[in-house]
Protein backbone atom coordinates (compact mmCIF):
# COMPACT_ATOMS: atom_id res chain seq x y z
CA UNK A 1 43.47 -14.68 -7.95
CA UNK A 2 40.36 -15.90 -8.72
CA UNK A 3 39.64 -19.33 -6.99
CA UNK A 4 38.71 -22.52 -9.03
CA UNK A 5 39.09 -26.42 -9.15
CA UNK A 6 41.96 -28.17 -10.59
CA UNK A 7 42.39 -27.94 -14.52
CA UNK A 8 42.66 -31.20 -16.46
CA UNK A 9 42.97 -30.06 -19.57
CA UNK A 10 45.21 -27.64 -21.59
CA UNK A 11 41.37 -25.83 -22.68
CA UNK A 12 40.54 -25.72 -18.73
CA UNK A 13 43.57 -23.76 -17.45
CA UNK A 14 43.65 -21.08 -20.78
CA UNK A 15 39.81 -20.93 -19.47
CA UNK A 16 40.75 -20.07 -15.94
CA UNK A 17 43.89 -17.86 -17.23
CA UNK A 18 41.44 -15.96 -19.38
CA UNK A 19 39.21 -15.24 -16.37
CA UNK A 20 41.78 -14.26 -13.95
CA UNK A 21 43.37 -11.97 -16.76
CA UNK A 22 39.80 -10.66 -16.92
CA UNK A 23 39.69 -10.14 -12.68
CA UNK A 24 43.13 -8.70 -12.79
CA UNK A 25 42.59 -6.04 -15.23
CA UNK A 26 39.32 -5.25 -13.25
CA UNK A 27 41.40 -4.71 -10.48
CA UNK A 28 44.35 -2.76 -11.57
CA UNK A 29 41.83 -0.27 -13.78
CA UNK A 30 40.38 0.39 -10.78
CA UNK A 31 41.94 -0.37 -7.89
CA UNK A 32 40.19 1.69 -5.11
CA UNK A 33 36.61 0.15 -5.92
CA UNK A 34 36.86 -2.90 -3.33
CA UNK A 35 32.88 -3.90 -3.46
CA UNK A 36 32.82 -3.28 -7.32
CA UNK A 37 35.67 -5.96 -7.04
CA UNK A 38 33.80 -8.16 -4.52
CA UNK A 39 30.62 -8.30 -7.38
CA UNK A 40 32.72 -9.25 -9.97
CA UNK A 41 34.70 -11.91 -8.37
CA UNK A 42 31.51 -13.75 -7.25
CA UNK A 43 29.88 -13.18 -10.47
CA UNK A 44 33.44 -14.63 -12.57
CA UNK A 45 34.03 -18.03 -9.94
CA UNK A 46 30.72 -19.11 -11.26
CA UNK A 47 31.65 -18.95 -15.07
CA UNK A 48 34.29 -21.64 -15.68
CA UNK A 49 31.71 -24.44 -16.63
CA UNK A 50 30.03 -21.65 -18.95
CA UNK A 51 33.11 -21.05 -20.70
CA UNK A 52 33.93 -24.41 -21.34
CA UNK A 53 30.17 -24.80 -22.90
CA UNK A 54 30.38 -21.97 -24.69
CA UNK A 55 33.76 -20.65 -25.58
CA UNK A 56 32.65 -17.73 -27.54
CA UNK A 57 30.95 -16.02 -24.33
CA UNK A 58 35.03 -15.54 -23.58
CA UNK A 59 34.78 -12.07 -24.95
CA UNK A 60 31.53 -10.98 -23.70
CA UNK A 61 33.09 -11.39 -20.20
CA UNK A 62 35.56 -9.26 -20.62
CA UNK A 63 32.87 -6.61 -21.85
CA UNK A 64 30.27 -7.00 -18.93
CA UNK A 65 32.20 -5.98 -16.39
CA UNK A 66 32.77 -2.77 -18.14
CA UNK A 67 30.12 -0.12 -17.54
CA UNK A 68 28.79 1.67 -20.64
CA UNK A 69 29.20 4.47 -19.55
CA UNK A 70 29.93 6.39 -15.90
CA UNK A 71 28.29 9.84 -15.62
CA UNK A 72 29.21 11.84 -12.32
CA UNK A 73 28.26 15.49 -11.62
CA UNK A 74 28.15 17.98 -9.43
CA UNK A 75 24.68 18.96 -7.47
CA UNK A 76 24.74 22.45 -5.72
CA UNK A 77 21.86 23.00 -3.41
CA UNK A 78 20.67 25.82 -1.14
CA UNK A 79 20.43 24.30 2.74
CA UNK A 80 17.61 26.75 4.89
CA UNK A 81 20.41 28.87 6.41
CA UNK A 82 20.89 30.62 2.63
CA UNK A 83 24.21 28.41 2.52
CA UNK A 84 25.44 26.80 -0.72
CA UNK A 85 26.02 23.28 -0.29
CA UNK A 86 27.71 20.83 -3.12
CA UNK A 87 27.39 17.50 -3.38
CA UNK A 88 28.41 14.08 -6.36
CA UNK A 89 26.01 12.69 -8.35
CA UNK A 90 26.41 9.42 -10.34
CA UNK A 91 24.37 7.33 -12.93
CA UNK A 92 26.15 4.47 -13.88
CA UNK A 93 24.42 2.83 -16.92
CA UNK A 94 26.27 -0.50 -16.90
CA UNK A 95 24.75 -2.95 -19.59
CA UNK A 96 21.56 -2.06 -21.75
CA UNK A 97 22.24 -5.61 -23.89
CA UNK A 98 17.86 -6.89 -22.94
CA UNK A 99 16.03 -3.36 -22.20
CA UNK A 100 16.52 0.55 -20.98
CA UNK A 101 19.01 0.84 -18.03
CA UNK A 102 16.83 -0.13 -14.87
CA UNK A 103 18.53 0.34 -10.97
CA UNK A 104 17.34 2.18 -8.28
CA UNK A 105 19.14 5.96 -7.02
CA UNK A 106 20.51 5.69 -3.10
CA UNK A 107 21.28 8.95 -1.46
CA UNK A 108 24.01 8.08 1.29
CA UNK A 109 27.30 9.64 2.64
CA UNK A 110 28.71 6.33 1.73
CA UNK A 111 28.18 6.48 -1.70
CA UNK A 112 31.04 6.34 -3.84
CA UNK A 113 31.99 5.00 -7.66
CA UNK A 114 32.78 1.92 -5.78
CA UNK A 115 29.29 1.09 -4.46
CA UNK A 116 27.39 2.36 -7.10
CA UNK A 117 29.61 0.46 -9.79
CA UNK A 118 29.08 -2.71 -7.66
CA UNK A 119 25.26 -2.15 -7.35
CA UNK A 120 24.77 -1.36 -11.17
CA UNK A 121 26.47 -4.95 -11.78
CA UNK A 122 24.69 -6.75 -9.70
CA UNK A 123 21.58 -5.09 -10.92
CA UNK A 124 22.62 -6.69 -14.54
CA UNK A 125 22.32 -10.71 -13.65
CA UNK A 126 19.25 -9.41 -11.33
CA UNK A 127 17.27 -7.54 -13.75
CA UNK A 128 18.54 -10.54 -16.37
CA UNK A 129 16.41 -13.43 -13.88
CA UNK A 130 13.18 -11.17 -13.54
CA UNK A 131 12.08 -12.20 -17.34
CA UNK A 132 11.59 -8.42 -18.20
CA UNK A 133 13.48 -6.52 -20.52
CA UNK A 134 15.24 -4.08 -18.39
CA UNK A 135 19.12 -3.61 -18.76
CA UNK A 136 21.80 -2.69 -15.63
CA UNK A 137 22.28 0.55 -14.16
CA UNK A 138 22.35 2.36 -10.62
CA UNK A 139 22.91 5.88 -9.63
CA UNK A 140 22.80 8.84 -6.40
CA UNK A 141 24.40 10.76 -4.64
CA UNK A 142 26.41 11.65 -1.20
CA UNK A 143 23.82 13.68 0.19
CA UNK A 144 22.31 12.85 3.30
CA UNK A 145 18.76 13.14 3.84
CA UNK A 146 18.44 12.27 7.40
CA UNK A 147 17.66 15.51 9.49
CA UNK A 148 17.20 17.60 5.93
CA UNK A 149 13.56 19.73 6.04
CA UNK A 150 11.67 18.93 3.37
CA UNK A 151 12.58 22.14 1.28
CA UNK A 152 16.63 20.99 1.50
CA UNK A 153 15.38 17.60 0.25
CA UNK A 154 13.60 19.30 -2.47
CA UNK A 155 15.69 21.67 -3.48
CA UNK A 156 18.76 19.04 -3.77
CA UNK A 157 16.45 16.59 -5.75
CA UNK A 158 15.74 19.25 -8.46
CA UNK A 159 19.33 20.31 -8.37
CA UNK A 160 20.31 16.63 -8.78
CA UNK A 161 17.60 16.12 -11.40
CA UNK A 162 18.58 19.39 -13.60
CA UNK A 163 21.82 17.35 -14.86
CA UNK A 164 20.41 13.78 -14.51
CA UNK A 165 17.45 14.71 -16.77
CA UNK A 166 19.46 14.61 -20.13
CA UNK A 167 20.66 10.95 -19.70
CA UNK A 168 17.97 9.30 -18.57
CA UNK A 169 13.94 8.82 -20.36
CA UNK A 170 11.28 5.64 -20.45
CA UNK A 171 13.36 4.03 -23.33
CA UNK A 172 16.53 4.57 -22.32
CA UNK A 173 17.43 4.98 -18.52
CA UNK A 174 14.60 3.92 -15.40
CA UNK A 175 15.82 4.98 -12.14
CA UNK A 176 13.83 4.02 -9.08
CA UNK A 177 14.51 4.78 -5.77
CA UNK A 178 16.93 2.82 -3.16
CA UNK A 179 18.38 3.49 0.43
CA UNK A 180 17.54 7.37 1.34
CA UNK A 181 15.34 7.61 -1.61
CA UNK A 182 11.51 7.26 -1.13
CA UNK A 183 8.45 8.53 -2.19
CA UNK A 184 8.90 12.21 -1.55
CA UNK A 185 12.22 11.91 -3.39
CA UNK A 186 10.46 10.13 -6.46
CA UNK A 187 7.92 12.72 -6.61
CA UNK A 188 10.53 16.05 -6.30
CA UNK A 189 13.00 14.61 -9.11
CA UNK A 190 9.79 13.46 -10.86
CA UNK A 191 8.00 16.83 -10.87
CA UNK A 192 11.61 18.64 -11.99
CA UNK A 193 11.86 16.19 -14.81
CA UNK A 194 8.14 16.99 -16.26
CA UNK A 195 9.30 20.75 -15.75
CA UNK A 196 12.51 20.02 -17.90
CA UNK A 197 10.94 18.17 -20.28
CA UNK A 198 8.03 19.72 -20.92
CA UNK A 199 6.66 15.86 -21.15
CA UNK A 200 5.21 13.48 -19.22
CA UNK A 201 6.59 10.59 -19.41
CA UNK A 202 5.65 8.20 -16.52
CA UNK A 203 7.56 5.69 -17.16
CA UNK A 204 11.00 7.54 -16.40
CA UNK A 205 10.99 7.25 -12.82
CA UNK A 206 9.03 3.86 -10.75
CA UNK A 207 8.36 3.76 -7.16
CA UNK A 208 6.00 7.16 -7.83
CA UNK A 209 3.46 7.92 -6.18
CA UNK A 210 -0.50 6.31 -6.72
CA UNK A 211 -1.64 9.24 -7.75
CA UNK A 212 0.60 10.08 -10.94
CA UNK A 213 1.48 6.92 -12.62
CA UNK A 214 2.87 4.49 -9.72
CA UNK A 215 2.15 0.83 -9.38
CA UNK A 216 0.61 -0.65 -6.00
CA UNK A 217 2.87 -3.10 -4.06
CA UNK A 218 5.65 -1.12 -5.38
CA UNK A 219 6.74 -0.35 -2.10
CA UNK A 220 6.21 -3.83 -0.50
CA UNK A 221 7.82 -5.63 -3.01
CA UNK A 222 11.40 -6.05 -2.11
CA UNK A 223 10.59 -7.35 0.83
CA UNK A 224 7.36 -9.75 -0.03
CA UNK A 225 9.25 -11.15 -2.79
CA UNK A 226 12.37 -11.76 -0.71
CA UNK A 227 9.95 -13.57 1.46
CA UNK A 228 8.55 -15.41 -1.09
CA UNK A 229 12.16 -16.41 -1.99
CA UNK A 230 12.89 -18.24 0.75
CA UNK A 231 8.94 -19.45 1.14
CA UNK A 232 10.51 -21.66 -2.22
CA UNK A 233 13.72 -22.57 -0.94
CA UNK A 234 12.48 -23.64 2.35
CA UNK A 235 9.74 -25.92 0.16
CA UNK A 236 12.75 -27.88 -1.31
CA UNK A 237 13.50 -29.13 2.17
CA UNK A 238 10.00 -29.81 2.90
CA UNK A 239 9.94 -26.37 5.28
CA UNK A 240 8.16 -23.72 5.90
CA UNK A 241 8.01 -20.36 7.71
CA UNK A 242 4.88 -21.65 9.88
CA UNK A 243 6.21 -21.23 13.34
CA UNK A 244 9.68 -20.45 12.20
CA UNK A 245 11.67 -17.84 14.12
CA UNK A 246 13.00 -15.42 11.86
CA UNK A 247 15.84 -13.02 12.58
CA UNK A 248 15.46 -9.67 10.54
CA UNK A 249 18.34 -6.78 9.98
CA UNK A 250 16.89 -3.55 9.01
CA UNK A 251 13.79 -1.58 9.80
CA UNK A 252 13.32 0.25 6.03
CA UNK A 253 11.39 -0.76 3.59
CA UNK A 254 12.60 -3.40 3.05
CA UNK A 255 13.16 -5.19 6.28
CA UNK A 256 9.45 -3.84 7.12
CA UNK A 257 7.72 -5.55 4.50
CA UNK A 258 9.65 -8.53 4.61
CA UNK A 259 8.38 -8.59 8.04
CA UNK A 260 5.17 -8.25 7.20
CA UNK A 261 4.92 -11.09 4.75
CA UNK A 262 6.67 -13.34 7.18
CA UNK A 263 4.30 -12.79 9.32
CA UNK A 264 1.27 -13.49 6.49
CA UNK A 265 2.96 -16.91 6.30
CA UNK A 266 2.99 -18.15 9.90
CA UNK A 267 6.53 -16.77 10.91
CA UNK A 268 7.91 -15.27 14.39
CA UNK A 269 10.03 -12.35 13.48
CA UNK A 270 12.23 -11.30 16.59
CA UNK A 271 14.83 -8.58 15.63
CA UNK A 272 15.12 -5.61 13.69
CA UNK A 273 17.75 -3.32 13.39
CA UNK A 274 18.88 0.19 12.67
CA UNK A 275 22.51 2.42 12.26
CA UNK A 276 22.44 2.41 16.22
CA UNK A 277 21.85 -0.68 16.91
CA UNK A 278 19.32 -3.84 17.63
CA UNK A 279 16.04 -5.03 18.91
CA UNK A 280 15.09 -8.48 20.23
CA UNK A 281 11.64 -9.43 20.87
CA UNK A 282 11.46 -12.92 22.28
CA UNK A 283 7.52 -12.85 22.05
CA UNK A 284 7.61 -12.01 18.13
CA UNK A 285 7.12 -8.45 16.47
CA UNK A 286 3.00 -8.87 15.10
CA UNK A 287 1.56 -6.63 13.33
CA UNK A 288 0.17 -4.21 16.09
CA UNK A 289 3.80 -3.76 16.76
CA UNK A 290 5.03 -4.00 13.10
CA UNK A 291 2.81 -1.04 12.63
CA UNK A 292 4.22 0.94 15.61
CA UNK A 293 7.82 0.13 13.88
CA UNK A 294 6.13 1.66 10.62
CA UNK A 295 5.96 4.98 12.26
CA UNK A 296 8.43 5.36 13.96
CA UNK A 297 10.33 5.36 10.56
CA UNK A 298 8.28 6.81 8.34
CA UNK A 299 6.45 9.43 10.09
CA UNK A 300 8.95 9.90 12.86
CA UNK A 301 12.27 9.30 11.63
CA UNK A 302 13.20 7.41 14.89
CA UNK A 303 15.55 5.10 16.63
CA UNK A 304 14.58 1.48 16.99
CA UNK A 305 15.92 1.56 20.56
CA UNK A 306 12.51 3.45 21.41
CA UNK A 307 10.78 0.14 20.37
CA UNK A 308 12.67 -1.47 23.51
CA UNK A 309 11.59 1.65 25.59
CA UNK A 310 7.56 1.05 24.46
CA UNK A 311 7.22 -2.65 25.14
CA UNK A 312 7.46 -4.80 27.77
CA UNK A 313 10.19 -7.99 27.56
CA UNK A 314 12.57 -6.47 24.46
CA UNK A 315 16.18 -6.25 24.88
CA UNK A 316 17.90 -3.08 22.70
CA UNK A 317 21.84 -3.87 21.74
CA UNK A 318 24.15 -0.67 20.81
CA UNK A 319 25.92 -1.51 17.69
CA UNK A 320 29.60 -3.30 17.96
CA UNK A 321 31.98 -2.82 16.06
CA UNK A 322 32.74 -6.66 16.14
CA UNK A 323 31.30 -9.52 15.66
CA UNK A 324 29.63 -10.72 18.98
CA UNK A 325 27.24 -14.02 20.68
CA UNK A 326 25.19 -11.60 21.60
CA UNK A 327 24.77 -9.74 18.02
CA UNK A 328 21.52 -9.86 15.83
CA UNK A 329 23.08 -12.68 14.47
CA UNK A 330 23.45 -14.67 17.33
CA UNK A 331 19.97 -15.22 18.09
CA UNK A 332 19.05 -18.44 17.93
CA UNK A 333 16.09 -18.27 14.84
CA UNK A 334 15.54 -20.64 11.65
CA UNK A 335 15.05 -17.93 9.17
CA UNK A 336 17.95 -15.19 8.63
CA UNK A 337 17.12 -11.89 6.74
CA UNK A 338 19.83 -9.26 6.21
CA UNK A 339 18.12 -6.31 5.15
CA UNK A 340 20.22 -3.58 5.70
CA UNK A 341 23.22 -3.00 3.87
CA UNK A 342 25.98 -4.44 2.00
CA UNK A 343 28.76 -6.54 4.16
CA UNK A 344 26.57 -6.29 7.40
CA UNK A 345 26.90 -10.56 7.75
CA UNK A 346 30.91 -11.24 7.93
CA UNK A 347 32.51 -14.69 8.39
CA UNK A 348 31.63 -15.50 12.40
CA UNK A 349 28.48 -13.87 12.09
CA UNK A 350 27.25 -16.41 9.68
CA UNK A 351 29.24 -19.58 11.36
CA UNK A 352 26.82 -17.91 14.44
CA UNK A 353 23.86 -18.94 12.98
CA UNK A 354 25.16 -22.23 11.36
CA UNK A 355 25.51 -22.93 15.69
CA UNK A 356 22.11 -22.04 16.18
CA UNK A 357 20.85 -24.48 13.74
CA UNK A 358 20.02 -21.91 10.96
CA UNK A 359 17.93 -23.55 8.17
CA UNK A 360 18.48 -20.50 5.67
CA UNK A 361 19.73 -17.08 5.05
CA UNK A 362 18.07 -14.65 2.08
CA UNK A 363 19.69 -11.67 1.03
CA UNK A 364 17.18 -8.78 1.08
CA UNK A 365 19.93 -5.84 0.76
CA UNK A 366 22.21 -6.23 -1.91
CA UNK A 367 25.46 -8.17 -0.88
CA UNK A 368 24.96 -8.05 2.85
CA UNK A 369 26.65 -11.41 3.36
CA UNK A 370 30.55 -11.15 2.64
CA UNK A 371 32.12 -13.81 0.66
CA UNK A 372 33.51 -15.26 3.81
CA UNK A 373 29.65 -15.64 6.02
CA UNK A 374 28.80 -17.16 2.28
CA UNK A 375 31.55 -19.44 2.35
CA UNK A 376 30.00 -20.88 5.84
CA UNK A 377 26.45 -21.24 4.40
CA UNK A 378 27.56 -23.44 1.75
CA UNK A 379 30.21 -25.03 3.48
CA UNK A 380 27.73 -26.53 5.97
CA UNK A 381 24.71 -26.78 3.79
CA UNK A 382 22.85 -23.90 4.50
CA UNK A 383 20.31 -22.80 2.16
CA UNK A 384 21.45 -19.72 0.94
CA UNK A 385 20.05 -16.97 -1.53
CA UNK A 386 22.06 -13.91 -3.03
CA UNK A 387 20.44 -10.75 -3.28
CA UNK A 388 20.39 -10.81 -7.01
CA UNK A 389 17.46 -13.69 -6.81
CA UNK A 390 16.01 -13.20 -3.81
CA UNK A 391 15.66 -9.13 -3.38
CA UNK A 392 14.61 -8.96 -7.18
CA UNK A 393 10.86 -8.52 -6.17
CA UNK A 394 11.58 -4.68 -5.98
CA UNK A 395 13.03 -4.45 -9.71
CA UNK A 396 10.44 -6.69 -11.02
CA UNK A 397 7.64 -5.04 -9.67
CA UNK A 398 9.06 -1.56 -10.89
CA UNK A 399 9.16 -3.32 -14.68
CA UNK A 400 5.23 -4.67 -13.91
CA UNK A 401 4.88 -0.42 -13.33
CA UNK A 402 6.54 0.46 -16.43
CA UNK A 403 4.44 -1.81 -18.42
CA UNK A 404 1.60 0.09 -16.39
CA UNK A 405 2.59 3.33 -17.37
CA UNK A 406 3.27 2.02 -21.11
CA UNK A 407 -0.36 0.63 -21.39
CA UNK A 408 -1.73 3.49 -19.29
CA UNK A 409 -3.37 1.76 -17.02
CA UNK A 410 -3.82 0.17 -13.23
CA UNK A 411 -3.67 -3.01 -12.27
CA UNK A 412 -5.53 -4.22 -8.83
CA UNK A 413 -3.33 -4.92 -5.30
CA UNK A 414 -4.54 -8.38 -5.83
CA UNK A 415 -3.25 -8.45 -9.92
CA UNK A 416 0.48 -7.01 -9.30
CA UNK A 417 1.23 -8.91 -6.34
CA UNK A 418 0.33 -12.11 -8.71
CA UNK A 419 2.27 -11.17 -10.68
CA UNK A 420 5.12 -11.19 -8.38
CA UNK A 421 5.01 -13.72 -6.75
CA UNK A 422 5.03 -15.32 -10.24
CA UNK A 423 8.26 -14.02 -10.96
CA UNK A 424 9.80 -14.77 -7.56
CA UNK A 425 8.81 -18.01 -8.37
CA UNK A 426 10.19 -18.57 -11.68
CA UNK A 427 13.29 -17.00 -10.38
CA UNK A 428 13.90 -19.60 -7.71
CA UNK A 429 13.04 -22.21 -10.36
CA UNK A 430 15.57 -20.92 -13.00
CA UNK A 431 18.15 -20.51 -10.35
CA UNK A 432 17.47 -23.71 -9.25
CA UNK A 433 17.49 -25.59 -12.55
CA UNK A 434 20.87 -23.85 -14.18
CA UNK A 435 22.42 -25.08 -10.97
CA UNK A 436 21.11 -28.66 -11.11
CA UNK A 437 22.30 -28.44 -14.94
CA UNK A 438 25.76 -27.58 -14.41
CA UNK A 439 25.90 -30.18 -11.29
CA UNK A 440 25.81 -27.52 -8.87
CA UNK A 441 22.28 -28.39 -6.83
CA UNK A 442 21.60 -26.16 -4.15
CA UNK A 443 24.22 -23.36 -5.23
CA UNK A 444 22.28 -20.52 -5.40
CA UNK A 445 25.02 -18.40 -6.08
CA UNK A 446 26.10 -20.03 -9.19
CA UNK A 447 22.73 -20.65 -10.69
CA UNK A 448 21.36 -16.83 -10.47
CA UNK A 449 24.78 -16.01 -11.80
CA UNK A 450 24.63 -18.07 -14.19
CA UNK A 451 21.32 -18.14 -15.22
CA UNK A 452 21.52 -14.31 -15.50
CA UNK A 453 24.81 -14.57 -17.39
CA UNK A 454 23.60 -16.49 -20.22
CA UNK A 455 20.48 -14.10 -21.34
CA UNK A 456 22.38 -11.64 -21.06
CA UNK A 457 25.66 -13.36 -23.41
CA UNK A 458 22.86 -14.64 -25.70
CA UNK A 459 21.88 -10.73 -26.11
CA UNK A 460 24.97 -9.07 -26.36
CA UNK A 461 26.00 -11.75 -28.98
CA UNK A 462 23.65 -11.45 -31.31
CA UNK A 463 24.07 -7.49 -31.11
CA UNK A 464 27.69 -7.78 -32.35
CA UNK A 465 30.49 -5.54 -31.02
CA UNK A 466 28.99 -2.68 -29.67
């Protein structure tokens, strides 16, 4: 059951009632989706005090945790060997109520309806607080990159793209890429769409390359504007990252530009993190060795444990599989950044760093804190930002390349990450503001969710029953 305070009134409880009738349903429709579960729930505890404002959202809830639509499909591929391989595809276009459907594409073994339905629906509220008109989708596939040649990642990416093409255009449906999808990905699934097509439209796909229609700081953006983020919510406390030690999961994009802008602002970064396990550098990771990081994942698709074998005074931890004082996240820092993956930060993970004196955690994956390690943050005052706020830099900055490709045009380095930082900024403010509103200073949570919510109700009510 979905948790909430004490009803005083007969309005209150048929409130809560409708909401948990809303949960349930979720639930027994789909009951093997745990995380798409775990997204909703968050999303429905903050809506109470919305319902009671505004009683005739009561239906749009109901219809927003509903996907439009669910497309899966089957991608055969050739591997070198001559052998036919199959693997799933999925776009999920969840809500289109503001703009074209707009989520990244993650090739994984782990994905699954589940993930993808609870990435699409977080990509909603998150594409909702950006400002731009972009709607909620998400999309990939089980196929595994890692240890692929290029010619298996390029045939699957045109076998992938040879049924995605049909559902998907600038108007309509934007993926981007996400975890196992980069730049060479982009740029297959891009060129078999212009083949298909017999069009190009640049605007169908963001995070392309420079050269054919991409936006600079496209790649940097998650993580700078996670950065940025926290830069705000650290302000409200009168902090700052100058001389802060700041723990970092992750060593993707991501967590390597977050790094990076940490480091722009005065911070000590001291751990990064892949599948195998985790670095600590007690002198801080600067850009010399940032940069050795960068290529060891993108050019040579290493371990991070060969970061502890290169330099002097770094420890290298094998993953556990439990929580542990001597995990990533029980290094004593100020700043926490998950940046890997979803549920990495559990329950004594996160009362770990509330030990260690933690000032605040921002989520630069999507969900990596489970409701439990959130739980803690609040429950001791920790400042504490969901991924839908603080990771929307990457989103945003693929709408600022859409509106690039519209206008056909380039904006400067300088120009787009302005713009940015603008948005992470406005973003922290609404956030901030619908939370103060509804008494709920400080709750991060509830004002994204919120905040999101209500653009997004405002929308889908004036468009009638659709």
């Amino acid at each position: 059951m979905v948790k909430f305070g004490t009803a005083n009134t007969k309005y209150l409880g048929d409130v809560m009632n409708a909401i948990n009738d809303i949960y349930e349903k979720v639930k027994s429709r789909d009951p093997d989706q745990p995380e798409f579960h775990q997204a909703v729930l968050e999303v429905l505890e903050s809506l109470e005090p919305v319902l009671e404002a505004h009683p005739e959202y009561a239906s749009i809830v109901e219809r927003v945790v509903e996907p439009d639509r669910l497309i899966h499909f089957r991608v055969p591929w050739v591997d070198d060997s001559g052998n036919v391989q199959v693997n799933r595809g999925f776009r999920i276009q969840f809500n289109g109520a503001i703009g074209p459907y707009k989520g990244g594409l993650r090739f994984h073994p782990s994905v699954n309806a589940s993930i993808l339905k609870f990435l699409a629906f977080e990509q909603i509220f998150k594409n909702s607080l950006t400002g731009l008109p972009m709607g909620g989708g998400k999309g990939g596939s089980d196929f595994n990159p890692k240890g692929k040649s290029d010619d298996e990642v390029m045939r699957f990416c045109q076998s992938f793209m040879m049924e995605l093409w049909r559902h998907i255009g600038q108007d309509c449906d934007v993926p981007a890429g996400d975890i196992g999808v980069g730049g060479r990905e982009i740029g297959y699934m891009f060129g078999m769409y212009k083949k298909l097509r017999n069009d190009f439209q640049a605007g169908v796909l963001t995070g392309k390359g420079l050269s054919y229609g991409g936006s600079l700081i496209r790649p940097e953006a998650t993580g700078y504007g996670l950065v940025y983020f926290a830069r705000e919510m650290l302000a409200t406390k009168g902090k700052s990252f100058e001389g802060a030690k700041v723990s970092i999961s992750g060593s993707g994009n991501v967590a390597q530009f977050a790094c990076e802008k940490v480091l722009d602002l005065g911070g000590v970064p001291v751990t990064m993190s892949d599948s195998s396990g985790w670095i600590h550098d007690t002198a801080g990771i600067d850009r010399e060795k940032l940069a050795w990081i960068m290529d060891l994942k993108n050019n040579r698709r290493g371990r991070i444990s060969e970061y502890a074998d290169a330099h002097d005074g770094v420890t290298f931890t094998a993953s556990a599989p439990e929580p542990t004082p001597n995990g990533l996240w029980g290094v004593d820092v100020d700043v926490a950044l998950p940046c890997a993956t979803q549920n990495e930060l559990n329950g004594a993970e996160a009362q770990m760093l509330v030990d260690n004196n933690v000032i605040a955690v921002a989520e630069g994956a999507n969900m990596p804190c489970t409701p439990e390690a959130v739980e803690v943050f609040h429950k001791n005052g920790i400042l504490f930002a969901p991924g839908k706020a603080s990771n929307a830099g990457g989103v945003a900055t693929s709408g600022l390349e859409m509106s690039q490709n519209s206008l056909r045009l380039s904006w400067s380095r300088e120009e787009v990450d302005q713009r940015l930082e603008n948005i992470m900024i406005n973003i922290h403010k609404n956030a901030s503001e619908t939370a103060k509103q509804y008494g709920r200073e400080g709750d991060y949570v509830f004002g994204a969710n919120v905040a999101g919510f209500l653009k997004i109700a405002e929308a889908m009510q004036a468009q009638g029953i659709v």
